[in-house]
C-alpha atoms as a PDB file:
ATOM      1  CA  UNK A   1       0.000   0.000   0.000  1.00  0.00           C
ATOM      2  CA  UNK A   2       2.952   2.254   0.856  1.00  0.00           C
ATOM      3  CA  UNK A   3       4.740   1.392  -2.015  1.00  0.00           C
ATOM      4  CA  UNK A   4       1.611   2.356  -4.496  1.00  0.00           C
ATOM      5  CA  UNK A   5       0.986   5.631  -2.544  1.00  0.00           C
ATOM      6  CA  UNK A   6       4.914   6.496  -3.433  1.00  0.00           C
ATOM      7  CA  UNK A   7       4.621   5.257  -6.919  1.00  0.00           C
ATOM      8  CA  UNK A   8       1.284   7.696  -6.906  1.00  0.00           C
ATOM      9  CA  UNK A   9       2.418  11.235  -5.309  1.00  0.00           C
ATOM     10  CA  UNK A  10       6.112  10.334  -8.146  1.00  0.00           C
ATOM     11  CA  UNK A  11       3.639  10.357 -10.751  1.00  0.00           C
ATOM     12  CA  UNK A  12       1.947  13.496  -9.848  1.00  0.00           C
ATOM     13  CA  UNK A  13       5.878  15.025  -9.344  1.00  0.00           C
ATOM     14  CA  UNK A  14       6.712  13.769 -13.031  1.00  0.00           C
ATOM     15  CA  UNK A  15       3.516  15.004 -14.455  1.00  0.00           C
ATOM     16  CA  UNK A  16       3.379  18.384 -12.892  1.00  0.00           C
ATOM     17  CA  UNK A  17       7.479  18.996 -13.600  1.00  0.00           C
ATOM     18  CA  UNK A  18       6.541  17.552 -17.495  1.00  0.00           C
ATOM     19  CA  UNK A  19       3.734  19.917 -17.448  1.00  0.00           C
ATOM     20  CA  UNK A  20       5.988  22.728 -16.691  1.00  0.00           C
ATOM     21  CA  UNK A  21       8.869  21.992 -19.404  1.00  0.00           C
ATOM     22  CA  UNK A  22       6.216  22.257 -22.175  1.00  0.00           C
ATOM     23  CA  UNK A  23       7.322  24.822 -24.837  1.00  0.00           C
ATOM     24  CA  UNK A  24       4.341  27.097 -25.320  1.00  0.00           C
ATOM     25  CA  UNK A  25       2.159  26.894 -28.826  1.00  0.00           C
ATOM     26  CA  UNK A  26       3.919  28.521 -31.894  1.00  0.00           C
ATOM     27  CA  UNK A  27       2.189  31.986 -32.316  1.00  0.00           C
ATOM     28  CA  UNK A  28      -0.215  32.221 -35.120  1.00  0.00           C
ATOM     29  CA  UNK A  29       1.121  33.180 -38.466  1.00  0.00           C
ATOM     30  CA  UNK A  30       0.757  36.811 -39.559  1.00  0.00           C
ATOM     31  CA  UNK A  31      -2.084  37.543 -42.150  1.00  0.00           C
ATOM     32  CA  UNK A  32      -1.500  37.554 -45.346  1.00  0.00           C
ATOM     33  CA  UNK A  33      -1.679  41.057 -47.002  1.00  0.00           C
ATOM     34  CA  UNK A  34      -4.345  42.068 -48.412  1.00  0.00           C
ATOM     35  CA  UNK A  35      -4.159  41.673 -52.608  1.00  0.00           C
ATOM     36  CA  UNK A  36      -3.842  44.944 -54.816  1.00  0.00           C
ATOM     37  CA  UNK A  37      -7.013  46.219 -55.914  1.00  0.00           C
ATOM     38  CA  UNK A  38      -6.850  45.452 -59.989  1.00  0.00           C
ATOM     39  CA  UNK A  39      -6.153  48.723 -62.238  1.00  0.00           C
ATOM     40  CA  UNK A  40      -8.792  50.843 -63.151  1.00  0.00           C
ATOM     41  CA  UNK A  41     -10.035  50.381 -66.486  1.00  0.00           C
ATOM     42  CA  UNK A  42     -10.286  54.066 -67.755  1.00  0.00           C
ATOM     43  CA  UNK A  43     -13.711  53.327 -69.160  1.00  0.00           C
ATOM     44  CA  UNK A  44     -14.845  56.696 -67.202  1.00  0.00           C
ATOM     45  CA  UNK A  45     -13.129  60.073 -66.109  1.00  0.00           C
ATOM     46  CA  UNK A  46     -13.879  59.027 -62.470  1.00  0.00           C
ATOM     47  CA  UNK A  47     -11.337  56.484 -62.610  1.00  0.00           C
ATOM     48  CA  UNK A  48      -8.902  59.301 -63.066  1.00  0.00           C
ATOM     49  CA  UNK A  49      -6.416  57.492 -65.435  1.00  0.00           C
ATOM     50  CA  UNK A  50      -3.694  59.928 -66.132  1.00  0.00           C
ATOM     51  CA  UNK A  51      -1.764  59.830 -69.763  1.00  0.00           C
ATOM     52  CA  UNK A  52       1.338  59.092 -69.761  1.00  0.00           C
ATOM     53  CA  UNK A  53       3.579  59.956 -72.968  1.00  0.00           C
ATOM     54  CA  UNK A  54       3.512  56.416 -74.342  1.00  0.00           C
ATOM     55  CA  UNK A  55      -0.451  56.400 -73.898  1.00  0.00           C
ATOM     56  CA  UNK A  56      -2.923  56.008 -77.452  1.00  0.00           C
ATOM     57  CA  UNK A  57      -6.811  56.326 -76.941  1.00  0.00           C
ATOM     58  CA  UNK A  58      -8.864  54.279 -79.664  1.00  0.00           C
ATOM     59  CA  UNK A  59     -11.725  55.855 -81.628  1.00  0.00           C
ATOM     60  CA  UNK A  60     -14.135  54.539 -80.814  1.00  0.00           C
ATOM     61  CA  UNK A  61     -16.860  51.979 -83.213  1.00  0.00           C
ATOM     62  CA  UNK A  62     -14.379  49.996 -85.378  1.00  0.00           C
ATOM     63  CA  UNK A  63     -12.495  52.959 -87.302  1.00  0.00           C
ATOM     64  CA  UNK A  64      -9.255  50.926 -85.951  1.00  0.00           C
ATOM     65  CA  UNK A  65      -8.037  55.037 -85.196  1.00  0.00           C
ATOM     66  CA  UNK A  66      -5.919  56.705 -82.007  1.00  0.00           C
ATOM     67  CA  UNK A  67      -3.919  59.364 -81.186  1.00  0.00           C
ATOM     68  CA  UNK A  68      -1.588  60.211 -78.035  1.00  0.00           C
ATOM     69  CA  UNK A  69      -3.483  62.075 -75.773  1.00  0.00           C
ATOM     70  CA  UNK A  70      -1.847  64.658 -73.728  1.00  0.00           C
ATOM     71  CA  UNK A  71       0.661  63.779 -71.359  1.00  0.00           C
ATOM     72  CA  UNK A  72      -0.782  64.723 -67.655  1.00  0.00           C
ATOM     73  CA  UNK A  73      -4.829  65.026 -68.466  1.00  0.00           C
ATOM     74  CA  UNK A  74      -7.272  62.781 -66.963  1.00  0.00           C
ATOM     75  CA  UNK A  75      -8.854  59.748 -70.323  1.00  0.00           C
ATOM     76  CA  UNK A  76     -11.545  57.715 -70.605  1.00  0.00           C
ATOM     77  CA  UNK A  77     -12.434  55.123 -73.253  1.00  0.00           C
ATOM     78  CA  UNK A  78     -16.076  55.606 -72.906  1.00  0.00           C
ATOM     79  CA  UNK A  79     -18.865  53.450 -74.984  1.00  0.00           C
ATOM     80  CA  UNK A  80     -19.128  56.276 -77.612  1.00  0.00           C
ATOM     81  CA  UNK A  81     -16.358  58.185 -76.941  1.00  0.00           C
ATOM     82  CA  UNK A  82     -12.852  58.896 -75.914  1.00  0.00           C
ATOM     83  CA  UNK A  83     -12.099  61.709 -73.873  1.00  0.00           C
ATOM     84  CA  UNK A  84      -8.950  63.148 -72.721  1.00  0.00           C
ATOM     85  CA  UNK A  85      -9.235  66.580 -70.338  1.00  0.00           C
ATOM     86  CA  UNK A  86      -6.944  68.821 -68.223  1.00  0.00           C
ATOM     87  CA  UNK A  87     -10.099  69.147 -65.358  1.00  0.00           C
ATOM     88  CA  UNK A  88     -13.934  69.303 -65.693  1.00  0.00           C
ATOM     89  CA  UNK A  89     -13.512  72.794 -66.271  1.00  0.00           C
ATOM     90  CA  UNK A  90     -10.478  73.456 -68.742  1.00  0.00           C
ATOM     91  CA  UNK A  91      -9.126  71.898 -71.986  1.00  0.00           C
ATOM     92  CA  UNK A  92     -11.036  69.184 -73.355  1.00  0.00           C
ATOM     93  CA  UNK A  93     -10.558  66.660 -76.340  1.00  0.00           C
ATOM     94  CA  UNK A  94     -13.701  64.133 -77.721  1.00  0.00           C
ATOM     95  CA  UNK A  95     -13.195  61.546 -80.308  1.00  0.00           C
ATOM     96  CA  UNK A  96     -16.004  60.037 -81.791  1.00  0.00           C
ATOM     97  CA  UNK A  97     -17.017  58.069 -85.104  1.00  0.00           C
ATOM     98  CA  UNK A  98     -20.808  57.587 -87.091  1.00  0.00           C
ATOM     99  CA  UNK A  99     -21.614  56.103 -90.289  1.00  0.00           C
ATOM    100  CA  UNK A 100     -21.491  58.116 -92.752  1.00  0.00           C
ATOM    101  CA  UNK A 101     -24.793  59.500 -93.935  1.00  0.00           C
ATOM    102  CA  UNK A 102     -25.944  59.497 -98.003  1.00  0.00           C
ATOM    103  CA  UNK A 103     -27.294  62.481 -97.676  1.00  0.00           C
ATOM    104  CA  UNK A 104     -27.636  65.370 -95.288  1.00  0.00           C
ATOM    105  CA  UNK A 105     -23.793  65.133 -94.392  1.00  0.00           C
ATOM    106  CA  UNK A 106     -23.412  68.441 -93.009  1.00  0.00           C
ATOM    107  CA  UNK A 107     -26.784  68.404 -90.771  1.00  0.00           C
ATOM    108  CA  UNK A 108     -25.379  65.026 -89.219  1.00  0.00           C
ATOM    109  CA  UNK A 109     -21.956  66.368 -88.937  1.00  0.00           C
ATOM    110  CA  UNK A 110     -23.406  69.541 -86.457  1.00  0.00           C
ATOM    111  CA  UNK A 111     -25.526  66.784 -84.706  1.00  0.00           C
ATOM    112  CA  UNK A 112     -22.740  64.723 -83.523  1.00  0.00           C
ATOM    113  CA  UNK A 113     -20.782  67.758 -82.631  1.00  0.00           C
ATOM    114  CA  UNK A 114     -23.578  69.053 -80.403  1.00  0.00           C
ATOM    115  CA  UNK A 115     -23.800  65.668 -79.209  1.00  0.00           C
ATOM    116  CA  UNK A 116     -19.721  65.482 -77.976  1.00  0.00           C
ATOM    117  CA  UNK A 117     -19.939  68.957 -76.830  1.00  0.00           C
ATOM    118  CA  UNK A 118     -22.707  68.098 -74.353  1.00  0.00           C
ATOM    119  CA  UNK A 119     -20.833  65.030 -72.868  1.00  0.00           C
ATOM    120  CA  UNK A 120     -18.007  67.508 -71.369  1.00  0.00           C
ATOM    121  CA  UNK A 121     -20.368  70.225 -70.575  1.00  0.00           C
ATOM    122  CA  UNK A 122     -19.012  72.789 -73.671  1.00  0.00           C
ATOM    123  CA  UNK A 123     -21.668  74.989 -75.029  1.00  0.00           C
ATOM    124  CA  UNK A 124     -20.654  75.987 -78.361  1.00  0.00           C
ATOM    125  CA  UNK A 125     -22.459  78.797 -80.175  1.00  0.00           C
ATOM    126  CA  UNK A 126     -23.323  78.600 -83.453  1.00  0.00           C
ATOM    127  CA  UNK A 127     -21.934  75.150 -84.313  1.00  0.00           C
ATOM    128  CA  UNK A 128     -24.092  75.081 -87.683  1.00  0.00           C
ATOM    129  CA  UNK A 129     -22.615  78.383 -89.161  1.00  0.00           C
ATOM    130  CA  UNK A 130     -19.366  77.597 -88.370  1.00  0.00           C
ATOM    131  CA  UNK A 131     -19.656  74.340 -90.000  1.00  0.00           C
ATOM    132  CA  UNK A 132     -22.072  75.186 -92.947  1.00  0.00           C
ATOM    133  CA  UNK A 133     -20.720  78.639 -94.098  1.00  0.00           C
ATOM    134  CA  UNK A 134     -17.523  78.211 -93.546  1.00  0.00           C
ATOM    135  CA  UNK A 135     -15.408  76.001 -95.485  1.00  0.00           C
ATOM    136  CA  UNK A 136     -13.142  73.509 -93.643  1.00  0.00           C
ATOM    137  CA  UNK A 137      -9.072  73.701 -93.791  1.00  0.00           C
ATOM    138  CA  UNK A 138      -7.418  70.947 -95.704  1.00  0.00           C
ATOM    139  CA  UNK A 139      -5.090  69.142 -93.842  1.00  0.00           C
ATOM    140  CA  UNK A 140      -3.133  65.679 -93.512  1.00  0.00           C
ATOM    141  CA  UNK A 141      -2.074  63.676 -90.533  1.00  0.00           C
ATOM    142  CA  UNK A 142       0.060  60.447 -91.128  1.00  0.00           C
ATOM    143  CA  UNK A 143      -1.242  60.243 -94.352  1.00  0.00           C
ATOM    144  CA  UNK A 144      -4.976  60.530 -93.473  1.00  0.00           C
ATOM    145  CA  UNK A 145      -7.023  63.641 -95.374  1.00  0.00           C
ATOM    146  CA  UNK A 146      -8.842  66.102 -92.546  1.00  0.00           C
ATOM    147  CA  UNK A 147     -10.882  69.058 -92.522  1.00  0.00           C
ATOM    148  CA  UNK A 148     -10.773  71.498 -89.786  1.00  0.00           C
ATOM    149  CA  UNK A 149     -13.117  74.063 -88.771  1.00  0.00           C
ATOM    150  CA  UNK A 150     -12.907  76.332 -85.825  1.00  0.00           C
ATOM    151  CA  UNK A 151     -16.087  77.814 -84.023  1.00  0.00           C
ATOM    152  CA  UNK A 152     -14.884  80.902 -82.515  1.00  0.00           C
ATOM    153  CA  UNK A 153     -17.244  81.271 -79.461  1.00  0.00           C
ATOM    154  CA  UNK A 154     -17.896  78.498 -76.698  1.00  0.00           C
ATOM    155  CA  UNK A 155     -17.888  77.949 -72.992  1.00  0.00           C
ATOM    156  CA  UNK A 156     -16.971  75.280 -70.697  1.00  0.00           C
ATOM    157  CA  UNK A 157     -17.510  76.439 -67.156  1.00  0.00           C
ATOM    158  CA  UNK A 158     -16.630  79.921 -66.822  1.00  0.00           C
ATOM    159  CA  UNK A 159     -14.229  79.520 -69.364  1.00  0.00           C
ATOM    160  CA  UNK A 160     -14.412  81.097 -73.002  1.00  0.00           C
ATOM    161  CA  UNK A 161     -12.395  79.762 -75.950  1.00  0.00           C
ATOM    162  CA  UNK A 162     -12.509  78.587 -79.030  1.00  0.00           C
ATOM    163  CA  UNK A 163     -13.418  75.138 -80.547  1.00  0.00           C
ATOM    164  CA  UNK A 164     -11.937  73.117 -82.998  1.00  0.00           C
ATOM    165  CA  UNK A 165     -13.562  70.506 -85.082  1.00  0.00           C
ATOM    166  CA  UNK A 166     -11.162  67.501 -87.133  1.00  0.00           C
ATOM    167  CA  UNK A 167     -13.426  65.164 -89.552  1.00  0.00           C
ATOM    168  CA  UNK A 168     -12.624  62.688 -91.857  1.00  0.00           C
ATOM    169  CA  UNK A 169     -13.482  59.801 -93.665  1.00  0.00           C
ATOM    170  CA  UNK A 170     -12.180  56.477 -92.617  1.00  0.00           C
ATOM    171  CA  UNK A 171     -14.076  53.966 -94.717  1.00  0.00           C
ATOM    172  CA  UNK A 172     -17.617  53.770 -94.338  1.00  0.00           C
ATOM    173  CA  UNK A 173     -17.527  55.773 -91.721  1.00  0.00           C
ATOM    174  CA  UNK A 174     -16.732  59.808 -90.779  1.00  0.00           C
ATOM    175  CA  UNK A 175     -13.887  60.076 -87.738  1.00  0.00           C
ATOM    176  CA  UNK A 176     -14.812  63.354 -85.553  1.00  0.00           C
ATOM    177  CA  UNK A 177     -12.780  65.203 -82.579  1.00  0.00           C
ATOM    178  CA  UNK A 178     -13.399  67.945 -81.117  1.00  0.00           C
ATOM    179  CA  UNK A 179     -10.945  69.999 -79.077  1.00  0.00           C
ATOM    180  CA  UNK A 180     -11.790  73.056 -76.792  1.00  0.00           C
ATOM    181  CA  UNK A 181      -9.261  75.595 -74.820  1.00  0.00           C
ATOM    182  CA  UNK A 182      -9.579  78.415 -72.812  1.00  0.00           C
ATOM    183  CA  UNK A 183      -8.327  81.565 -74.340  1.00  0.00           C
ATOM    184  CA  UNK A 184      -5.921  81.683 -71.565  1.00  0.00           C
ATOM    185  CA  UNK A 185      -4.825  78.419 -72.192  1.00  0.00           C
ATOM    186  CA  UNK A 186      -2.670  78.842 -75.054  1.00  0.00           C
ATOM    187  CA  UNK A 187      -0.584  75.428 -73.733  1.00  0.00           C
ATOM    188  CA  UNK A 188      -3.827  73.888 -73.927  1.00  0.00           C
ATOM    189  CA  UNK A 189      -4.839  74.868 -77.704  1.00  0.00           C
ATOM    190  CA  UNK A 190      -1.273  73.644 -78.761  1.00  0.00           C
ATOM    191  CA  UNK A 191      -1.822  70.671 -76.622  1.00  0.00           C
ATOM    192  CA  UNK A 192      -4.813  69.851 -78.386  1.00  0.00           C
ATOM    193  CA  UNK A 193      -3.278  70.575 -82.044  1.00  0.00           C
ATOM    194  CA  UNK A 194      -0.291  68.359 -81.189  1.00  0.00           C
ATOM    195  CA  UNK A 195      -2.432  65.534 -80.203  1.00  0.00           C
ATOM    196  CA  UNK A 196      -4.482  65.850 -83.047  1.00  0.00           C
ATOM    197  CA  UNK A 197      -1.202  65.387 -85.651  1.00  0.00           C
ATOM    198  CA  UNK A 198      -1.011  61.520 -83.828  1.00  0.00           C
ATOM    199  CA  UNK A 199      -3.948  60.711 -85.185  1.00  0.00           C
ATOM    200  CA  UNK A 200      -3.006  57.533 -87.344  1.00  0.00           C
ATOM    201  CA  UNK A 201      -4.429  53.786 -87.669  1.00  0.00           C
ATOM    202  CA  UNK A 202      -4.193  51.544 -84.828  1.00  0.00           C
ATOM    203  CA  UNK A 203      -1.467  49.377 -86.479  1.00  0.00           C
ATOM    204  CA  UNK A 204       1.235  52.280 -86.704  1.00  0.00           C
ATOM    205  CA  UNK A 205       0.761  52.971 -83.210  1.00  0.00           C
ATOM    206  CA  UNK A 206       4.415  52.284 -82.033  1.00  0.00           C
ATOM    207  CA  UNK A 207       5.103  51.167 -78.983  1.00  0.00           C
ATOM    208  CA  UNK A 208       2.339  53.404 -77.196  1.00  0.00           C
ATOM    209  CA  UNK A 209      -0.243  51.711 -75.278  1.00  0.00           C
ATOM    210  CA  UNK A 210      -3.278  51.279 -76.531  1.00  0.00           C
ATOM    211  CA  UNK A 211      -6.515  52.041 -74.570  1.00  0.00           C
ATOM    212  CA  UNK A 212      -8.925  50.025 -76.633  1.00  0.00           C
ATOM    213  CA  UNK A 213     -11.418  48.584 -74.570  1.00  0.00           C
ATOM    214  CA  UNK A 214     -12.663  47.539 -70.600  1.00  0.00           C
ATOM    215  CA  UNK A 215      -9.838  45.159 -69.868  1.00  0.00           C
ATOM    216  CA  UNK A 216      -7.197  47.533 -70.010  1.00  0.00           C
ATOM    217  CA  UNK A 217      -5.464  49.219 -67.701  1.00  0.00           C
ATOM    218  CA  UNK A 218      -4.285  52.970 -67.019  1.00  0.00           C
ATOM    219  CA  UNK A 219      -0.463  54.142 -68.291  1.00  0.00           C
ATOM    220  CA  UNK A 220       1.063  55.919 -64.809  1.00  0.00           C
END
């Protein structure tokens, strides 16, 4: 009985003194951090892609079109549209395309300039005499035929300037930009004008990244 009862009280020692060697649990593994968020996708100006100088926004509607936007404004490959801006407020370009029409050219022509005007909030006056009486300036960007118009008087914000308006005829189709300064932006007007002689088919774009549809991302 003595001899159990001293076997007993050892095992108690040898279990509390085992017990007490026991190396603690290995602390939990830190998170993992969290993943990057994906890139915008520049499909509207509230995604605030900026463009960088190797950047090239796509016409939109199959005219297989782009120039090189600005380097520093805010793009956006919208449905209809590509837009390129300083602010909401300042120097603004719109690129757009439409099949051309058999008849009534010049009537559709003012329409879809109204049209791009209204998506940036410029209000220019008297688009239709600028574009009916007046008649356009020949010109010729990497081998592509435009006409150029400018309609002296329009507003964006509380800014005056001028507009200018680029067509010309890519296939079955008419390619249209419109381009609006400031007066007291004269960086902006040649901003505009510069980006306007990159306009060439998607296939001589270089090495500048092309913005052509939802699944890409922003040049930084």
């Amino acid at each position: 009985m003595r001899r159990s009862l001293t076997m007993g009280v050892g095992l108690v020692v040898l279990s509390l003194v085992g017990g007490g060697c026991s190396s603690p649990p290995p602390p939990p593994p830190p998170p993992q951090p969290a993943p990057e968020p994906p890139p915008p996708k520049c499909n509207t100006l509230k995604d605030a892609c900026t463009a960088a100088a190797d950047t090239r926004l796509l016409v939109p509607d199959g005219v297989e079109y782009g120039f090189v936007p600005p380097k520093g404004w805010v793009y956006a490959k919208l449905p209809d549209s590509a837009v390129a801006q300083v602010d909401g407020n300042g120097a603004v370009m719109v690129a757009s395309s439409f099949k051309r029409p058999t008849h009534a050219r010049t009537a559709r022509r003012v329409k879809e300039v109204k049209s791009a005007t209204e998506l940036v909030g410029v209000v220019p006056n008297n688009v239709e005499g600028a574009l009916t009486l007046k008649n356009p300036r020949p010109d010729e960007y990497n081998g592509l035929p435009v006409s150029l118009w400018e309609v002296p008087s329009a507003k964006r914000g509380d800014n005056e300037g001028a507009l200018v308006v680029l067509s010309a005829d890519v296939g079955d189709r008419e390619l249209l930009i419109v381009g609006f300064a400031p007066a007291d932006d004269s960086d902006g007007t040649k901003a505009i004008m510069k980006a306007l002689t990159t306009l060439s088919p998607k296939a001589n774009g270089g090495n500048t990244k092309s913005v052509a549809d939802d699944s890409e991302g922003p040049s930084t």
